[in-house]
Protein backbone atom coordinates (compact mmCIF):
# COMPACT_ATOMS: atom_id res chain seq x y z
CA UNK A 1 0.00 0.00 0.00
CA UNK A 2 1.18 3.36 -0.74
CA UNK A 3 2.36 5.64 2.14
CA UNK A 4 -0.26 8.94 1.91
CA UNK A 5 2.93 11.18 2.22
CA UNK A 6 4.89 9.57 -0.38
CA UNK A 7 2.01 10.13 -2.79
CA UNK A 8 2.30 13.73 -2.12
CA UNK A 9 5.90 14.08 -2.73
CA UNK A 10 5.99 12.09 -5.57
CA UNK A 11 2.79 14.23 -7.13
CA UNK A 12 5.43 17.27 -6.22
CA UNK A 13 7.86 15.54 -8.15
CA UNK A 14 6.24 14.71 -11.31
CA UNK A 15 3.76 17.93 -11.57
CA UNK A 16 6.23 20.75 -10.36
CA UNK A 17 8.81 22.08 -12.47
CA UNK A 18 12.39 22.82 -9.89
CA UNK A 19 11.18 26.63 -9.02
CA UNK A 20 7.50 25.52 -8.24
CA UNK A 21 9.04 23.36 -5.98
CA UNK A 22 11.19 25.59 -4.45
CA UNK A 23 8.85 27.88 -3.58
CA UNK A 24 6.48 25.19 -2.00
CA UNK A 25 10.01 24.13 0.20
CA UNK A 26 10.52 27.68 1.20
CA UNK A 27 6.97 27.92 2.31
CA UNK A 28 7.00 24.82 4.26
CA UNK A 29 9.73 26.32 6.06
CA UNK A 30 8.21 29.83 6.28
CA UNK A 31 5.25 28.67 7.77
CA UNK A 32 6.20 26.08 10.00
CA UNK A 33 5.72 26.83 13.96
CA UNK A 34 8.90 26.05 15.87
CA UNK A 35 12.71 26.59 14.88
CA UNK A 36 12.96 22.75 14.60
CA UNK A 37 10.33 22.56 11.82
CA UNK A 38 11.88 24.50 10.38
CA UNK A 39 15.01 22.66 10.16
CA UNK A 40 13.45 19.59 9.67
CA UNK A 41 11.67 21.19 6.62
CA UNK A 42 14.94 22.65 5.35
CA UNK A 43 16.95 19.52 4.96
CA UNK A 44 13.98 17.32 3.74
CA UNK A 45 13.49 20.20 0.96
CA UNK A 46 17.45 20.23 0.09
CA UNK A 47 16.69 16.33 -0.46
CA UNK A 48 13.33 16.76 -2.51
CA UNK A 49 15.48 19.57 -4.52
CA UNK A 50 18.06 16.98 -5.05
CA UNK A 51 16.10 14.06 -6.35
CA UNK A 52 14.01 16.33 -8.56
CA UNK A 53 17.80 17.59 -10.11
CA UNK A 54 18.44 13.98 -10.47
CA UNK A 55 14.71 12.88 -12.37
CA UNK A 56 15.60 15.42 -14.42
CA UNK A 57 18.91 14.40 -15.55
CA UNK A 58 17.79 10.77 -16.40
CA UNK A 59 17.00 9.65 -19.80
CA UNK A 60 14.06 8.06 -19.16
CA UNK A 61 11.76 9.72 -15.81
CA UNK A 62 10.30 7.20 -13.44
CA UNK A 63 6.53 6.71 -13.61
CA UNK A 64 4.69 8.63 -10.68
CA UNK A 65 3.19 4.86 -9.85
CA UNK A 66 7.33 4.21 -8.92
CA UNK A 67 7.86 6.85 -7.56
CA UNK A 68 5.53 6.34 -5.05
CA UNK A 69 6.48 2.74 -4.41
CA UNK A 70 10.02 4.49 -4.15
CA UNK A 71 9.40 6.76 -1.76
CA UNK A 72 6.73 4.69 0.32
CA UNK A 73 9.48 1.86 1.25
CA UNK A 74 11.76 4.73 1.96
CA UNK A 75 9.33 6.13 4.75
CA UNK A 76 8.84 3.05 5.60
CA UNK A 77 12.68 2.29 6.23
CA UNK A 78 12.98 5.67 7.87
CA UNK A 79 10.02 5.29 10.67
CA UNK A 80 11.83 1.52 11.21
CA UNK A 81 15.34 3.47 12.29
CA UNK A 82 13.32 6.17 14.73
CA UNK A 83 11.33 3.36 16.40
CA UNK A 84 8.45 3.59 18.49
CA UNK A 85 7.17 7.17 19.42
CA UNK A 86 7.59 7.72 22.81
């Protein structure tokens, strides 16, 4: 099953060109409510930026469909190294 979040991202990544999504980073961070947020937002939108520098650059672009698997196991693998909340 696909993670909810990962659909949004990769929706981001097919349907934004690089400034579009730049601007929806920056207002992530803008409007987020503590210092930490905001940090948190900040690296995860460097990373977004990255891999949609990379899609670009490939010959042939990923499907949104793999994408989404893509970044679904990745959230997946993520919430696995944090553990339980507490």
């Amino acid at each position: 099953m696909t993670h909810p979040m990962a659909a949004q991202m990769a929706q981001l990544l097919v349907d934004s060109d690089f400034e579009e999504l730049e601007e929806i980073v920056a207002r992530w961070t803008k409007d987020a409510q503590t210092e930490s947020l905001r940090n948190h937002y900040r690296v995860f939108g460097a990373k977004l930026l990255q891999l949609k520098r990379h899609l670009a650059s490939l010959p042939e672009h990923p499907s949104r469909e793999d994408l989404e698997v893509a970044l679904s196991m990745m959230l997946d693998f993520a919430a696995q190294q944090k553990g339980p909340p507490s």
